[in-house]
PDB file of N, CA and C in Angstrom:
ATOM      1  N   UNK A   1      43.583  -3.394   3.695  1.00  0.00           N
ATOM      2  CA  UNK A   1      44.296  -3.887   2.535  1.00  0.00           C
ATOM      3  C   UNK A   1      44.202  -5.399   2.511  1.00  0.00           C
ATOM      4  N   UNK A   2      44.130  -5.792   1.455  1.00  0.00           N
ATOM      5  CA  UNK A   2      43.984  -7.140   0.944  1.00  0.00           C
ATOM      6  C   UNK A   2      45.393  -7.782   0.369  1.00  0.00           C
ATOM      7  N   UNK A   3      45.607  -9.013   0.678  1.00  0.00           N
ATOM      8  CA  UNK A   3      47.196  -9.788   0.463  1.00  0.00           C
ATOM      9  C   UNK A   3      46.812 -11.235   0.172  1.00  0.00           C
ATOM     10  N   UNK A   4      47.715 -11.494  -0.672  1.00  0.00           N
ATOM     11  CA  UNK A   4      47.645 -12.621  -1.054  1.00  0.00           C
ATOM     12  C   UNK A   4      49.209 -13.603  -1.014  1.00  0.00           C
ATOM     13  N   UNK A   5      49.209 -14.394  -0.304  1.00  0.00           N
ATOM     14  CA  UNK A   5      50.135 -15.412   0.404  1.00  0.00           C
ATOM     15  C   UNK A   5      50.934 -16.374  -0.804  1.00  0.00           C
ATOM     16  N   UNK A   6      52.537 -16.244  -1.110  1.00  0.00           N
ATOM     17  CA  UNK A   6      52.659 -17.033  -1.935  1.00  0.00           C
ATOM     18  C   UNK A   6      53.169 -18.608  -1.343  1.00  0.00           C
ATOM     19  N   UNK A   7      53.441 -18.251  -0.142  1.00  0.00           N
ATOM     20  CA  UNK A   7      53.460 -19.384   0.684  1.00  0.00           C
ATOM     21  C   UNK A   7      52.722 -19.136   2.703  1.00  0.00           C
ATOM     22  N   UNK A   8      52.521 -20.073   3.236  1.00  0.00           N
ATOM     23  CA  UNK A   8      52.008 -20.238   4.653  1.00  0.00           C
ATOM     24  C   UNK A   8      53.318 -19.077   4.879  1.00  0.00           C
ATOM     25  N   UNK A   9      52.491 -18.470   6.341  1.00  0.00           N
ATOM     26  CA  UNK A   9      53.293 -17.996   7.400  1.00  0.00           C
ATOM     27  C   UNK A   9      53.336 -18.195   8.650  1.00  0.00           C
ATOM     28  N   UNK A  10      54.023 -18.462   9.391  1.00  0.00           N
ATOM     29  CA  UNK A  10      54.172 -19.572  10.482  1.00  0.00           C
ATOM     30  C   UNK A  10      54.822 -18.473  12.275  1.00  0.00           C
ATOM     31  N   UNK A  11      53.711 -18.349  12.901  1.00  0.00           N
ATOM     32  CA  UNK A  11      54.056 -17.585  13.992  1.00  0.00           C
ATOM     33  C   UNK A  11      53.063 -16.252  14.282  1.00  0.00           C
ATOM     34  N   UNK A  12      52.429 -15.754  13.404  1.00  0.00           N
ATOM     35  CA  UNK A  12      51.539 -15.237  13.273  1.00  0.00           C
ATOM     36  C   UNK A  12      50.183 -15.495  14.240  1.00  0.00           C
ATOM     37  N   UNK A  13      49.619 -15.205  15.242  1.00  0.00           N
ATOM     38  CA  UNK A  13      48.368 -15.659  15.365  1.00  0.00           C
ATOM     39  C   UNK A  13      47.222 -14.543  15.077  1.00  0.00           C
ATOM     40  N   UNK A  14      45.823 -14.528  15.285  1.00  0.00           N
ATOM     41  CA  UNK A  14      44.848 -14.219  14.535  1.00  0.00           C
ATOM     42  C   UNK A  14      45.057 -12.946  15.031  1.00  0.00           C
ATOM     43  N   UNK A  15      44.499 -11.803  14.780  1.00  0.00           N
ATOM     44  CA  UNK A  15      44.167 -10.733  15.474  1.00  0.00           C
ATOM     45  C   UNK A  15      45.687 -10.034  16.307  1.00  0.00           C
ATOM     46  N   UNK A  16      46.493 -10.540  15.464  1.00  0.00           N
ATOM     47  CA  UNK A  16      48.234  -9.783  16.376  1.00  0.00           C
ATOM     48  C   UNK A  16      48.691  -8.597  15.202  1.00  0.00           C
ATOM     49  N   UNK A  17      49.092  -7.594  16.091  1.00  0.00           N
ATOM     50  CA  UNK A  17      49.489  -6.330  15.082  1.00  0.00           C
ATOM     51  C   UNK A  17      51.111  -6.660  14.369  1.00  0.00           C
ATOM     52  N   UNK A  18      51.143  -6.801  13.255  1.00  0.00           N
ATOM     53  CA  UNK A  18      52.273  -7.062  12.098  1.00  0.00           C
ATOM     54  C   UNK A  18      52.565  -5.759  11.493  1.00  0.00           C
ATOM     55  N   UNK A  19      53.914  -6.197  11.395  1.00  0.00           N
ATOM     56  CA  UNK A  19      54.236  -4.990  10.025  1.00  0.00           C
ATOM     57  C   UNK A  19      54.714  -5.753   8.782  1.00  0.00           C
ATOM     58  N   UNK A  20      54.497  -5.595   7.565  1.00  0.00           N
ATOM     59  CA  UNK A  20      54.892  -6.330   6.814  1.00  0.00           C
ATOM     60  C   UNK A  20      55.433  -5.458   5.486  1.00  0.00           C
ATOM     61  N   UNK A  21      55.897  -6.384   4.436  1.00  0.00           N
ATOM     62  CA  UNK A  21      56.867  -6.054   3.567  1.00  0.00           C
ATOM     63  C   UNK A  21      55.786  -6.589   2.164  1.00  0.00           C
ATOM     64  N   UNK A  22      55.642  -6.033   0.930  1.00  0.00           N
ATOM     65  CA  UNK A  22      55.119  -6.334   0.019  1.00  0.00           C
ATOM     66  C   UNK A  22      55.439  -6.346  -1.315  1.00  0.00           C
ATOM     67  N   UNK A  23      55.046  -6.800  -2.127  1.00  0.00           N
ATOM     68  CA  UNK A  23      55.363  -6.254  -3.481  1.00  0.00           C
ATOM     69  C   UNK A  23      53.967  -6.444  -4.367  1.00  0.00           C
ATOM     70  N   UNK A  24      53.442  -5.838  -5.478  1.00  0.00           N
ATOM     71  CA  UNK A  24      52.725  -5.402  -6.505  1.00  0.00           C
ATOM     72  C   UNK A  24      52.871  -6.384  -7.447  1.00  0.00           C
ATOM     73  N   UNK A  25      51.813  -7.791  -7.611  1.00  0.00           N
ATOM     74  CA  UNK A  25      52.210  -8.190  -8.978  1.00  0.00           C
ATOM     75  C   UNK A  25      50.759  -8.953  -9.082  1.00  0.00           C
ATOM     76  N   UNK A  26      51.096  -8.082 -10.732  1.00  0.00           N
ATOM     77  CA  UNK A  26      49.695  -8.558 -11.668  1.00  0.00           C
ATOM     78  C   UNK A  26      48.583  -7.405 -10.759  1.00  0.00           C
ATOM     79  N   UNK A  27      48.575  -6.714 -10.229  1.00  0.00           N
ATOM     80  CA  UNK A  27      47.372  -5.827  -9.725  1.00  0.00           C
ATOM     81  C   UNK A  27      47.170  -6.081  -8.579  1.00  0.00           C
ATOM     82  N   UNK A  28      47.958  -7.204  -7.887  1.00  0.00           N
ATOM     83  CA  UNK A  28      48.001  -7.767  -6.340  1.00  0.00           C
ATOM     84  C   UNK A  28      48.901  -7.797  -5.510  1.00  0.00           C
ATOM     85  N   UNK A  29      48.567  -7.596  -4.436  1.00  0.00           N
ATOM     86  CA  UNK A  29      49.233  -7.087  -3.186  1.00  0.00           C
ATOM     87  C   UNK A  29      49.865  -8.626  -2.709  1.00  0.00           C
ATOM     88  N   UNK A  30      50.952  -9.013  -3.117  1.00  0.00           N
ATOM     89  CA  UNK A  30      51.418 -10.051  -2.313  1.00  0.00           C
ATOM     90  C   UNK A  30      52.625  -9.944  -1.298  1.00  0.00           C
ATOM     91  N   UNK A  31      52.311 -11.003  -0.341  1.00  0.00           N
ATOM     92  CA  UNK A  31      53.322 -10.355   0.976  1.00  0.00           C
ATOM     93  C   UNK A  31      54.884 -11.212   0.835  1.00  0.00           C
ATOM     94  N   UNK A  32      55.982 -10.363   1.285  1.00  0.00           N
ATOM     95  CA  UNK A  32      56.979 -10.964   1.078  1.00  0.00           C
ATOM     96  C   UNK A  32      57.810 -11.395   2.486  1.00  0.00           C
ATOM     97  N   UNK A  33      57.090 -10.444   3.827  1.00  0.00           N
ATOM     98  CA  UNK A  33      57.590 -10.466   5.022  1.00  0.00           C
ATOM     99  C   UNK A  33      56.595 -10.198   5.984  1.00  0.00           C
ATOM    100  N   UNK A  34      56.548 -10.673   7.266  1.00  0.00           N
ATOM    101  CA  UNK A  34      56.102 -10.372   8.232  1.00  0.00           C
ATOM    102  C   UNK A  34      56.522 -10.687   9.367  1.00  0.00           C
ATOM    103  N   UNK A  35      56.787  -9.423  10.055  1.00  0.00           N
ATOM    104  CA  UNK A  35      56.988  -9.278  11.508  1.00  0.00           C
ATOM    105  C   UNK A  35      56.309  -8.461  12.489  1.00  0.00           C
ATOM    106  N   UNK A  36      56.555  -9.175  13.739  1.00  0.00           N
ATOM    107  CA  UNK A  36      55.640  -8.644  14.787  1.00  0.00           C
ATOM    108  C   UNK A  36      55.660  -7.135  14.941  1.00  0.00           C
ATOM    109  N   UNK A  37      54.572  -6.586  15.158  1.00  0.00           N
ATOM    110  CA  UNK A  37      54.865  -4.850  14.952  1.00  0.00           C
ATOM    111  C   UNK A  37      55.364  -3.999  16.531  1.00  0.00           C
ATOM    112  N   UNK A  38      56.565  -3.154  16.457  1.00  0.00           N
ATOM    113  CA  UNK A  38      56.670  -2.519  17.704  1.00  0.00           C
ATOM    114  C   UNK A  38      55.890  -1.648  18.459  1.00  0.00           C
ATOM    115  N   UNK A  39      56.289  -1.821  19.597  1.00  0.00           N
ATOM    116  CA  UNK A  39      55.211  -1.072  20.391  1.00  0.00           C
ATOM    117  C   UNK A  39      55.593   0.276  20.433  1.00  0.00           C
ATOM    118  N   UNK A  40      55.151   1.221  20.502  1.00  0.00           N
ATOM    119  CA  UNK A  40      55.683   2.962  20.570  1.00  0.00           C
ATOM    120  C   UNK A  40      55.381   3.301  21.493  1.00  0.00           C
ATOM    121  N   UNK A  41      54.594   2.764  22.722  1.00  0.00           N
ATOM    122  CA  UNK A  41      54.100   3.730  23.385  1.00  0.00           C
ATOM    123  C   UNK A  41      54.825   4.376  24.147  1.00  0.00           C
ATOM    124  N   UNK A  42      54.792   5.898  24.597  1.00  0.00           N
ATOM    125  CA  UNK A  42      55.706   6.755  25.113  1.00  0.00           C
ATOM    126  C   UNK A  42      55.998   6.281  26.641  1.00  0.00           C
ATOM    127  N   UNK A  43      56.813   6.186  26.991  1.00  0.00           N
ATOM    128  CA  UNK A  43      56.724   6.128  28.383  1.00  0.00           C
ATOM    129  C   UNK A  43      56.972   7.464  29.046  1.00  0.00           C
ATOM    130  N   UNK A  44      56.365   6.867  30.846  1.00  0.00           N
ATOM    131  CA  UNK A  44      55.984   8.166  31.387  1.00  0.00           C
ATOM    132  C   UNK A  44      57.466   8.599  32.126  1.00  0.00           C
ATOM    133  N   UNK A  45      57.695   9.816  32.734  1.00  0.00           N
ATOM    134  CA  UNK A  45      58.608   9.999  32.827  1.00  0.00           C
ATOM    135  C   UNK A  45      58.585  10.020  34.858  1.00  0.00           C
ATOM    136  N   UNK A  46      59.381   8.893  35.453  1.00  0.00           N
ATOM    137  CA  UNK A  46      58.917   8.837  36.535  1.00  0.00           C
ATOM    138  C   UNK A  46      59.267  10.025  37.775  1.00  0.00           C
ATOM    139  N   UNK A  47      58.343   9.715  38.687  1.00  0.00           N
ATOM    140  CA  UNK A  47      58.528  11.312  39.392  1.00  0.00           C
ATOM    141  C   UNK A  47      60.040  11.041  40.337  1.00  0.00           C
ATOM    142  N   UNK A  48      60.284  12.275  40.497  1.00  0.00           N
ATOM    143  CA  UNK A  48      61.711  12.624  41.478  1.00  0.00           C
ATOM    144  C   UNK A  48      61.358  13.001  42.758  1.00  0.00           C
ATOM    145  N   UNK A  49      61.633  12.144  44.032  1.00  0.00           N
ATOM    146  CA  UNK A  49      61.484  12.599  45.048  1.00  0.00           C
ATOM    147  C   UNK A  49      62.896  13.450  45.509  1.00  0.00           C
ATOM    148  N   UNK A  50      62.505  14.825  46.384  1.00  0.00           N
ATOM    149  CA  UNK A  50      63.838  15.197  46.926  1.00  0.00           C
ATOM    150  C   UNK A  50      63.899  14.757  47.796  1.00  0.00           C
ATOM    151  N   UNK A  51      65.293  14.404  48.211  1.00  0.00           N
ATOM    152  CA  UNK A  51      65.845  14.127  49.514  1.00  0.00           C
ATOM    153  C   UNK A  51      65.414  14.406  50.556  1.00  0.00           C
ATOM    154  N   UNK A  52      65.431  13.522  51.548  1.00  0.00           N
ATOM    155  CA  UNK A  52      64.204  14.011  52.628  1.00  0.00           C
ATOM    156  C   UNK A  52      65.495  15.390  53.904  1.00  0.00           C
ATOM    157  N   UNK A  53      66.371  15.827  53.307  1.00  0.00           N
ATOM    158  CA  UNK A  53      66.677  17.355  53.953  1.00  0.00           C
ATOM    159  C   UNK A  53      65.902  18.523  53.378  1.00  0.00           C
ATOM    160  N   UNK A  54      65.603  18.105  52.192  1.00  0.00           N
ATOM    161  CA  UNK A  54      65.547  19.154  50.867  1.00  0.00           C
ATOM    162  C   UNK A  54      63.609  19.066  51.035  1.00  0.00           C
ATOM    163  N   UNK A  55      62.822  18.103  51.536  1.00  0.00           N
ATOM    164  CA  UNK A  55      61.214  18.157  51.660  1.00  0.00           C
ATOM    165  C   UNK A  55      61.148  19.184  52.146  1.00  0.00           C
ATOM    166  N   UNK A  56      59.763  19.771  51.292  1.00  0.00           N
ATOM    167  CA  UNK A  56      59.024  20.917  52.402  1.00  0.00           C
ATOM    168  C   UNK A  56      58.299  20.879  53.521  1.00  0.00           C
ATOM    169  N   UNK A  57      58.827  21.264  54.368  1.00  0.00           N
ATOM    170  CA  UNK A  57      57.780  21.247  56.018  1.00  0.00           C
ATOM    171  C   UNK A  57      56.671  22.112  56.214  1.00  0.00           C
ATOM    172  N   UNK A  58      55.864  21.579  56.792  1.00  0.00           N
ATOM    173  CA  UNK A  58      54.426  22.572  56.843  1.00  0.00           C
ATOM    174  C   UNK A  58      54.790  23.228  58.227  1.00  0.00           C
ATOM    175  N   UNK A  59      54.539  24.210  58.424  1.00  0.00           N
ATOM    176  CA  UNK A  59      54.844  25.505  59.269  1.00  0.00           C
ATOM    177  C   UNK A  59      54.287  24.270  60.553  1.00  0.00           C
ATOM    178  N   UNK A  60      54.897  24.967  61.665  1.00  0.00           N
ATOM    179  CA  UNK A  60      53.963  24.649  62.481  1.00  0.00           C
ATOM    180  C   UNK A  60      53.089  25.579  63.011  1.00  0.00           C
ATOM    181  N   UNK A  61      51.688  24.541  63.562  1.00  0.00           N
ATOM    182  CA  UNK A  61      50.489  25.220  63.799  1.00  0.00           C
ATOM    183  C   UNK A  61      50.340  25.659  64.836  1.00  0.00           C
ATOM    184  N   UNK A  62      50.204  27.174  64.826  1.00  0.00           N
ATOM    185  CA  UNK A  62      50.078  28.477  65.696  1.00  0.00           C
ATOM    186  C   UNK A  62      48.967  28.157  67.109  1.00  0.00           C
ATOM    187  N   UNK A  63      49.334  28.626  68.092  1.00  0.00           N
ATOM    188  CA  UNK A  63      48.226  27.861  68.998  1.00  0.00           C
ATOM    189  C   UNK A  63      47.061  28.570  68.778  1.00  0.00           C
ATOM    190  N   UNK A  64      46.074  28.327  69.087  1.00  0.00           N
ATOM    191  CA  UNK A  64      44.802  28.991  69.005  1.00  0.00           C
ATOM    192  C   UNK A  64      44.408  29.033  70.515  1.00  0.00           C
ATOM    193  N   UNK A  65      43.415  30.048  69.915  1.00  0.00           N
ATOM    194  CA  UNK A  65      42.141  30.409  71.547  1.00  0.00           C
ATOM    195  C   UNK A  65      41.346  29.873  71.531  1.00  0.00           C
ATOM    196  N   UNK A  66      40.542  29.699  72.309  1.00  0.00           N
ATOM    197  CA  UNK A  66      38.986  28.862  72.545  1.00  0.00           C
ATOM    198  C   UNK A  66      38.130  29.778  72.788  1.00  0.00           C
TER     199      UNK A  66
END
């Protein structure tokens, strides 16, 4: 999309993701707001260690023959 500025915008740098606010006049997209755009990304959900009574123990190992 194409915009046309009725005044400078100040804080903006090149290549930064915005969300902005607009209005329609004369057949043109002019901007009325811009702000920095939020981030969504999901976060992960961190792991749960159990209590070290509650860990599972590996059997112990059976003697062997030779």
């Amino acid at each position: 999309m194409e915009f046309i500025l009725e005044k400078p915008f100040s804080g903006v740098a090149l290549g930064e993701s915005v969300k902005v606010s607009y209005l329609e006049k004369d057949g043109r997209n002019v901007l009325i707001r811009v702000a920095p755009a939020q981030k969504t990304a999901v976060k992960k959900a961190a792991k749960k260690e159990l209590p070290k009574e509650m860990k599972p123990v590996a059997p112990p190992a059976l003697p062997g023959t030779k």
